[in-house]
C-alpha atoms as a PDB file:
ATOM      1  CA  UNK A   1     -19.187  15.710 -54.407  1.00  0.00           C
ATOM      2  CA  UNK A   2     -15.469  15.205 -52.794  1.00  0.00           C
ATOM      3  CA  UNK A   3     -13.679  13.342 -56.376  1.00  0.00           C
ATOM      4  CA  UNK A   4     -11.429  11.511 -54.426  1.00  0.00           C
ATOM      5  CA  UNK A   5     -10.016   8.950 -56.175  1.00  0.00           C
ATOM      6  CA  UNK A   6      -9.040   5.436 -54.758  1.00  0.00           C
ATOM      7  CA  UNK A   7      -5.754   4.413 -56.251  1.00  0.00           C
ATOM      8  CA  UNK A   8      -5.244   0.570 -56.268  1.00  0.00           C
ATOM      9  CA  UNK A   9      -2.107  -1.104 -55.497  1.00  0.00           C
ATOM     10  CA  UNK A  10      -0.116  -2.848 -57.949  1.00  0.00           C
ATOM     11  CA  UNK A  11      -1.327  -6.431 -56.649  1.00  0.00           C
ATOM     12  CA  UNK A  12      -5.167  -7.006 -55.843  1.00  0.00           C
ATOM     13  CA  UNK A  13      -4.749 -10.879 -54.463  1.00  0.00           C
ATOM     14  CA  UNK A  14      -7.385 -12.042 -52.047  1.00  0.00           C
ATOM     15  CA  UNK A  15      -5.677 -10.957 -48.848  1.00  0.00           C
ATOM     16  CA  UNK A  16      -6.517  -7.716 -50.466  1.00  0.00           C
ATOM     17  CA  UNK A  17     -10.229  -8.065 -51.045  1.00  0.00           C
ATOM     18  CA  UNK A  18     -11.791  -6.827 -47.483  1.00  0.00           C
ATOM     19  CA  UNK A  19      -9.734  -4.026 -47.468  1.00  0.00           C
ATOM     20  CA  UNK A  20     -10.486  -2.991 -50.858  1.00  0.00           C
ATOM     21  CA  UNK A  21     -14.592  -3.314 -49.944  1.00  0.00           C
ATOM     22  CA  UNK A  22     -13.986  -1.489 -46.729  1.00  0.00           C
ATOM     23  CA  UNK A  23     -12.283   1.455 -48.486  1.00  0.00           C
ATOM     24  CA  UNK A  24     -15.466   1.594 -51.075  1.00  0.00           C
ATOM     25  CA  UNK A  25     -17.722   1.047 -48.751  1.00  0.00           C
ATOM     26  CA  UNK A  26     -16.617   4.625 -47.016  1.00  0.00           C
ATOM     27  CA  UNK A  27     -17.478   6.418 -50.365  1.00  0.00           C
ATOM     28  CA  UNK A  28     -20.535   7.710 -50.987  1.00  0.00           C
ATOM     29  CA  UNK A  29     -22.254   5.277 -53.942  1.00  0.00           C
ATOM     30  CA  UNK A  30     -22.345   8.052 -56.450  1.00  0.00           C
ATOM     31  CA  UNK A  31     -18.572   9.385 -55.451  1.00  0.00           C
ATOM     32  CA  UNK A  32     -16.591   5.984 -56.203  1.00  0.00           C
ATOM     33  CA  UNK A  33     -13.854   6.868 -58.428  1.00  0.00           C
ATOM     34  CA  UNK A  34     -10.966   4.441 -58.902  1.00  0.00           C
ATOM     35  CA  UNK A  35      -7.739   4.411 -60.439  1.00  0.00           C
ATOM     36  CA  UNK A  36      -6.578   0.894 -61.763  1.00  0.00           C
ATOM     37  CA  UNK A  37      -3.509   2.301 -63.418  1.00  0.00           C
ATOM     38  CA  UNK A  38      -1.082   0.490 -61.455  1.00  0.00           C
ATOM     39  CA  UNK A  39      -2.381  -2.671 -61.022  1.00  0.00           C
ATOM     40  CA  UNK A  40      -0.150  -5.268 -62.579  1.00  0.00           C
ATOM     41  CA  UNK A  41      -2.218  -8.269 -61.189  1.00  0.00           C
ATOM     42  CA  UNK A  42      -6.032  -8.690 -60.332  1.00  0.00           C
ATOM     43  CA  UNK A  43      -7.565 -11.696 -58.480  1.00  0.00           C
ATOM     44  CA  UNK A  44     -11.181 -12.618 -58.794  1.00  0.00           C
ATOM     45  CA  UNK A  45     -12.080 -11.916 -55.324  1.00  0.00           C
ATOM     46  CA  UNK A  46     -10.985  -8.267 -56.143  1.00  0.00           C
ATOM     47  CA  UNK A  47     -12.856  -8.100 -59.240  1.00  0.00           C
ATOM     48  CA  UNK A  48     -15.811  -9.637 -56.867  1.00  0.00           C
ATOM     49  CA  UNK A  49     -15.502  -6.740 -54.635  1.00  0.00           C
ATOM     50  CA  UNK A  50     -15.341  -3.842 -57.660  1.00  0.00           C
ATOM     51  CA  UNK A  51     -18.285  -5.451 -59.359  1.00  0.00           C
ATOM     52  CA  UNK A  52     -20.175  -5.236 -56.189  1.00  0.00           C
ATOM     53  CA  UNK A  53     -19.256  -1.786 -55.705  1.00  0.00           C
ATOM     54  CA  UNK A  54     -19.703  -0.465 -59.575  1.00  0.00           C
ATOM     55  CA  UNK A  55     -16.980   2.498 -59.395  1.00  0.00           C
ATOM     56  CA  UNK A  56     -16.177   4.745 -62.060  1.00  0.00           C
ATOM     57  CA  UNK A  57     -12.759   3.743 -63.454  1.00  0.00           C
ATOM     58  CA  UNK A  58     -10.598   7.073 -63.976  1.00  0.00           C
ATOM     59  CA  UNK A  59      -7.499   4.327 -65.240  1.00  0.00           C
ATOM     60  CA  UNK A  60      -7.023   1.137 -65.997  1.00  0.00           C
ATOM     61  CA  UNK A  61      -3.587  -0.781 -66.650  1.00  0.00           C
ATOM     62  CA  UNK A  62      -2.900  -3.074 -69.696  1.00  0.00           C
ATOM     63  CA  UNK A  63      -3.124  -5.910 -67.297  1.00  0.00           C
ATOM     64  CA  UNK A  64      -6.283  -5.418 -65.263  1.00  0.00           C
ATOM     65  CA  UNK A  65      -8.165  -4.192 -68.650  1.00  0.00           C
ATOM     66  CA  UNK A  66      -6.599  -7.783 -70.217  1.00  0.00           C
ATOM     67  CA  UNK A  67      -7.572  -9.702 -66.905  1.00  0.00           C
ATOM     68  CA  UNK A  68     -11.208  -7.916 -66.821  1.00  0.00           C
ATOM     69  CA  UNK A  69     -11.674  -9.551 -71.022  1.00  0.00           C
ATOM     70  CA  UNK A  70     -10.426 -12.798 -70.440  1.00  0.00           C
ATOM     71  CA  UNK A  71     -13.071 -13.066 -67.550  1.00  0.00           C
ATOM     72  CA  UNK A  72     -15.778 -11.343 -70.271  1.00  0.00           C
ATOM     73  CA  UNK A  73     -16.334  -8.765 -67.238  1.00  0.00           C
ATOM     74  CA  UNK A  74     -15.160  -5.376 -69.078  1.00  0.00           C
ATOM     75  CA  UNK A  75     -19.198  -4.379 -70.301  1.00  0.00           C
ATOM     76  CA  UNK A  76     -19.816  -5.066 -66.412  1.00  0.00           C
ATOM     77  CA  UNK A  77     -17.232  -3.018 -64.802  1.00  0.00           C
ATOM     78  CA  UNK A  78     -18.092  -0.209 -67.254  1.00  0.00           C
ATOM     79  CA  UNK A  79     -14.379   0.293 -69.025  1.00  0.00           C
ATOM     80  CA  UNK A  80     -15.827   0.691 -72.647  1.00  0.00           C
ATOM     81  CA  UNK A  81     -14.705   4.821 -72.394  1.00  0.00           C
ATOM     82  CA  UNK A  82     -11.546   3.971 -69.908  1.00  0.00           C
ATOM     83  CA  UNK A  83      -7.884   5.298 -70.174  1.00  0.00           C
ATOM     84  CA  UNK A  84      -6.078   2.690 -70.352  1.00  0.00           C
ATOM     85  CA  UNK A  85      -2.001   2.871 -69.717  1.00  0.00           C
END
């Protein structure tokens, strides 16, 4: 198992999406670790793409964590036992 971690940018808008799947699609299923910390602002498409992927969260940021709950997607994505900063 490498760990490494796939740090989001601050913005996830849609013109962000196909990179974001093509960087998880070159980690090994079991090896997706991702750090949300920074992200200030989170699109659907985005949260599309992470669903689809089901990382392991090693951060999350106020704002994705709040964006995730309004869209009753935080039991999906897994961030009951998240950091959140």
């Amino acid at each position: 198992m490498s760990n490494t971690v796939l740090t989001l940018s601050a913005s996830l808008d849609i013109t962000m999406a196909a990179a974001l799947q093509a960087d998880l699609v070159l980690m090994p299923p079991d090896e997706r670790l991702v750090d949300a910390g920074d992200v200030r602002r989170v699109t659907t498409p985005c949260l599309q793409v992470l669903l689809a992927a089901r990382p392991r969260f090693t951060r999350v940021s106020d704002a994705f964590a709040e964006t995730v709950a309004i869209l009753g997607l935080t039991e999906a994505l897994g961030l009951g036992e998240v950091t959140y900063v």
